[in-house]
N, C-alpha and C. Protein backbone atom coordinates (compact mmCIF):
# COMPACT_ATOMS: atom_id res chain seq x y z
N UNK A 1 -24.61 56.22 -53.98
CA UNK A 1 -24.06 55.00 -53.46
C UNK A 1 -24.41 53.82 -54.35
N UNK A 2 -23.41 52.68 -54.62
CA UNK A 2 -23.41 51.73 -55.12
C UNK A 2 -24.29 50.48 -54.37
N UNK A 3 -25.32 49.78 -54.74
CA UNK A 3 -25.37 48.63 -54.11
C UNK A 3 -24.98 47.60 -54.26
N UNK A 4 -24.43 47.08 -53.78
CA UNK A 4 -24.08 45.60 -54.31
C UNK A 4 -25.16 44.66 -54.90
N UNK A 5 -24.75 43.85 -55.86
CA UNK A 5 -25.58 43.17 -56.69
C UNK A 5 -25.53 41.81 -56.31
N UNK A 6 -26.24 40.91 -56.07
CA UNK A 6 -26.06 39.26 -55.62
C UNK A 6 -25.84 38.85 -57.64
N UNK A 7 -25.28 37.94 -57.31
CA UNK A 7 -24.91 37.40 -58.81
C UNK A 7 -26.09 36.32 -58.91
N UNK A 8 -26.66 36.61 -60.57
CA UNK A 8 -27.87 35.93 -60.58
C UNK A 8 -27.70 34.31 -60.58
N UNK A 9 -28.54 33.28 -60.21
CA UNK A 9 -28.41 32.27 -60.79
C UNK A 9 -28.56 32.03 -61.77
N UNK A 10 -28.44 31.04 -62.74
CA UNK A 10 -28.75 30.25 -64.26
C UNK A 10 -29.33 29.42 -64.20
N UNK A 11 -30.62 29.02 -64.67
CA UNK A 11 -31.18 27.67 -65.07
C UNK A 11 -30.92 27.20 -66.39
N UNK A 12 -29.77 27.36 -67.22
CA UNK A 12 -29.90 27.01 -68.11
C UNK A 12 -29.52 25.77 -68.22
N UNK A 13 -28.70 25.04 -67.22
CA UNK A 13 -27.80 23.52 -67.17
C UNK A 13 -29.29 22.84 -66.56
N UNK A 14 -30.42 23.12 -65.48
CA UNK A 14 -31.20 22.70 -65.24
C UNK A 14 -32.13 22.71 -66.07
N UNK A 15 -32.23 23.50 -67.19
CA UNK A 15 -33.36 23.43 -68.02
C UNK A 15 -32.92 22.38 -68.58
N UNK A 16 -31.65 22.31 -69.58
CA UNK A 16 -31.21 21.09 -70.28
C UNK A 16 -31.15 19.94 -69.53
N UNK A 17 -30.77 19.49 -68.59
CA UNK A 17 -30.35 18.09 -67.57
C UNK A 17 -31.83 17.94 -67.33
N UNK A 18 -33.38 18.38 -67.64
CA UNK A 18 -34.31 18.18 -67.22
C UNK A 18 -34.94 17.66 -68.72
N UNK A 19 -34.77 18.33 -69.30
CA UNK A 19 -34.92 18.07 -70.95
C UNK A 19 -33.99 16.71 -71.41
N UNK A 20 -33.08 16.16 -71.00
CA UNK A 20 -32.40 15.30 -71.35
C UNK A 20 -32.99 14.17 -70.41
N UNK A 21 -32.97 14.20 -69.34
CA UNK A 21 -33.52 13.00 -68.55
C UNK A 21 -34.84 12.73 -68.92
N UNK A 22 -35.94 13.27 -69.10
CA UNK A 22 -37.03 13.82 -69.44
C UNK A 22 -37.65 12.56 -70.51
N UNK A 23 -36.11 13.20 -71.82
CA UNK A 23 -36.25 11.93 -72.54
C UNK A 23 -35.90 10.87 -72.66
N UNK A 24 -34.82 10.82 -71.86
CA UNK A 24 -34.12 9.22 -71.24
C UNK A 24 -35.29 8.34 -70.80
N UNK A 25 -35.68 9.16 -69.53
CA UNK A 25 -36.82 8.28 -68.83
C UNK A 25 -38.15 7.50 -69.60
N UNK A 26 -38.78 8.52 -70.94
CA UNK A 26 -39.74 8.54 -71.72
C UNK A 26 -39.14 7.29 -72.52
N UNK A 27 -38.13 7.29 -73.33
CA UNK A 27 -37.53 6.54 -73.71
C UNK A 27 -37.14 4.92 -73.51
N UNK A 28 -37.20 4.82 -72.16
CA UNK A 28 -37.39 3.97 -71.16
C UNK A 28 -38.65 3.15 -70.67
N UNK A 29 -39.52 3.84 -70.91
CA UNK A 29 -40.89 3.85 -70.92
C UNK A 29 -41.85 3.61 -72.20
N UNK A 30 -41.22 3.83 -73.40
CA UNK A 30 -41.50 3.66 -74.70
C UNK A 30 -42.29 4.84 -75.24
N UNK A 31 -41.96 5.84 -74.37
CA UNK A 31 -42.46 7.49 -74.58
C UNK A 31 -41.76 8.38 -74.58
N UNK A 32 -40.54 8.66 -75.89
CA UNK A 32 -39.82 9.50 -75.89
C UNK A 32 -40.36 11.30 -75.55
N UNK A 33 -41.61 11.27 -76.59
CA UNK A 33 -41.99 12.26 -76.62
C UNK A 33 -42.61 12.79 -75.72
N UNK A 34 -43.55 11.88 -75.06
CA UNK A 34 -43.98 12.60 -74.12
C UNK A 34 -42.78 13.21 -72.91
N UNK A 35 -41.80 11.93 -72.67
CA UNK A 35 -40.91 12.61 -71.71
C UNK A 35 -40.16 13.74 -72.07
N UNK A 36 -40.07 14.02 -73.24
CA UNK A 36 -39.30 15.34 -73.51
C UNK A 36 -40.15 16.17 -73.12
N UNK A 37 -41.67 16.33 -73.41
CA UNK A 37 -42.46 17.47 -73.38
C UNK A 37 -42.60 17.35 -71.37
N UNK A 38 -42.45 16.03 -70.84
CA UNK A 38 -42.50 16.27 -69.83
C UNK A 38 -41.18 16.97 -69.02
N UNK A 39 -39.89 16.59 -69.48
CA UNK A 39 -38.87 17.14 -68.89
C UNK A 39 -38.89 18.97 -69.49
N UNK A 40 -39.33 19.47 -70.72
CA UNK A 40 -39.02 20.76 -70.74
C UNK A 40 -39.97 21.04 -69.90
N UNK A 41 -41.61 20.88 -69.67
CA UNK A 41 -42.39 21.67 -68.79
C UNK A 41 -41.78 21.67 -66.99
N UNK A 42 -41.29 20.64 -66.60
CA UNK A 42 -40.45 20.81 -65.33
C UNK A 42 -39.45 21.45 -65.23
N UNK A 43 -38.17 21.68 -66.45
CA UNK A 43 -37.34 22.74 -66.50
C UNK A 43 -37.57 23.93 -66.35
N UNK A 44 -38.68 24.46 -67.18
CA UNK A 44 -39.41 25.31 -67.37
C UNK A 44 -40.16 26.22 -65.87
N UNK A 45 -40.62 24.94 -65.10
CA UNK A 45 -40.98 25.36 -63.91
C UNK A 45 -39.90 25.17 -62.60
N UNK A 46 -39.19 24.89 -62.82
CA UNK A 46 -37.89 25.38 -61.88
C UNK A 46 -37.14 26.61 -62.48
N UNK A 47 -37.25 26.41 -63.44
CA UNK A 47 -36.40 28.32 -64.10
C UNK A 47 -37.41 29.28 -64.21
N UNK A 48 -38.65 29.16 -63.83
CA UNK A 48 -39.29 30.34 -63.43
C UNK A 48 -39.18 30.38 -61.88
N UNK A 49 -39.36 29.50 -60.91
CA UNK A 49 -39.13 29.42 -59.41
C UNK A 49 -37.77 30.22 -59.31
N UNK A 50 -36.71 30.06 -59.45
CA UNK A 50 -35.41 30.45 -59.84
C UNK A 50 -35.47 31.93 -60.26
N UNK A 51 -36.40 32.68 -60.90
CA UNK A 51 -36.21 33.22 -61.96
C UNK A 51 -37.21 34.45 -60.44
N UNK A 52 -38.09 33.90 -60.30
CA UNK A 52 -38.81 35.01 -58.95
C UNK A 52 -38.03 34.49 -57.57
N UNK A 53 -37.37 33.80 -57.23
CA UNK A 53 -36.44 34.04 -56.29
C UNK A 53 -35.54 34.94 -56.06
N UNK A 54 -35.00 34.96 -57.55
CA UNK A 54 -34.17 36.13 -57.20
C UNK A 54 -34.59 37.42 -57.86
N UNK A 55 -36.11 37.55 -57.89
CA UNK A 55 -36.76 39.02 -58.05
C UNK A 55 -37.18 39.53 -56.39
């Protein structure tokens, strides 16, 4: 017997849209860099949440 498969999600538009604001905001702040390193580590931790949800 076949089981049906749930179709996975993607974080890949949330990794980027977190990485981009990330550095907007930093940028804004007169901390590009840090906000980038801050927006990938939050991408990062929603696409692993994401990533054992649907394990």
């Amino acid at each position: 017997m076949n089981i049906p498969r749930k179709n996975p999600t993607g974080a890949g538009a949330i990794l980027a849209v977190t990485i981009l604001g990330g550095t907007i905001v930093g940028g804004l702040i007169g901390q590009p860099s840090a906000g980038l390193l801050a927006g990938t580590a939050l991408g990062i931790i929603i696409a692993v949440l994401l990533w054992l949800r649907e394990r």
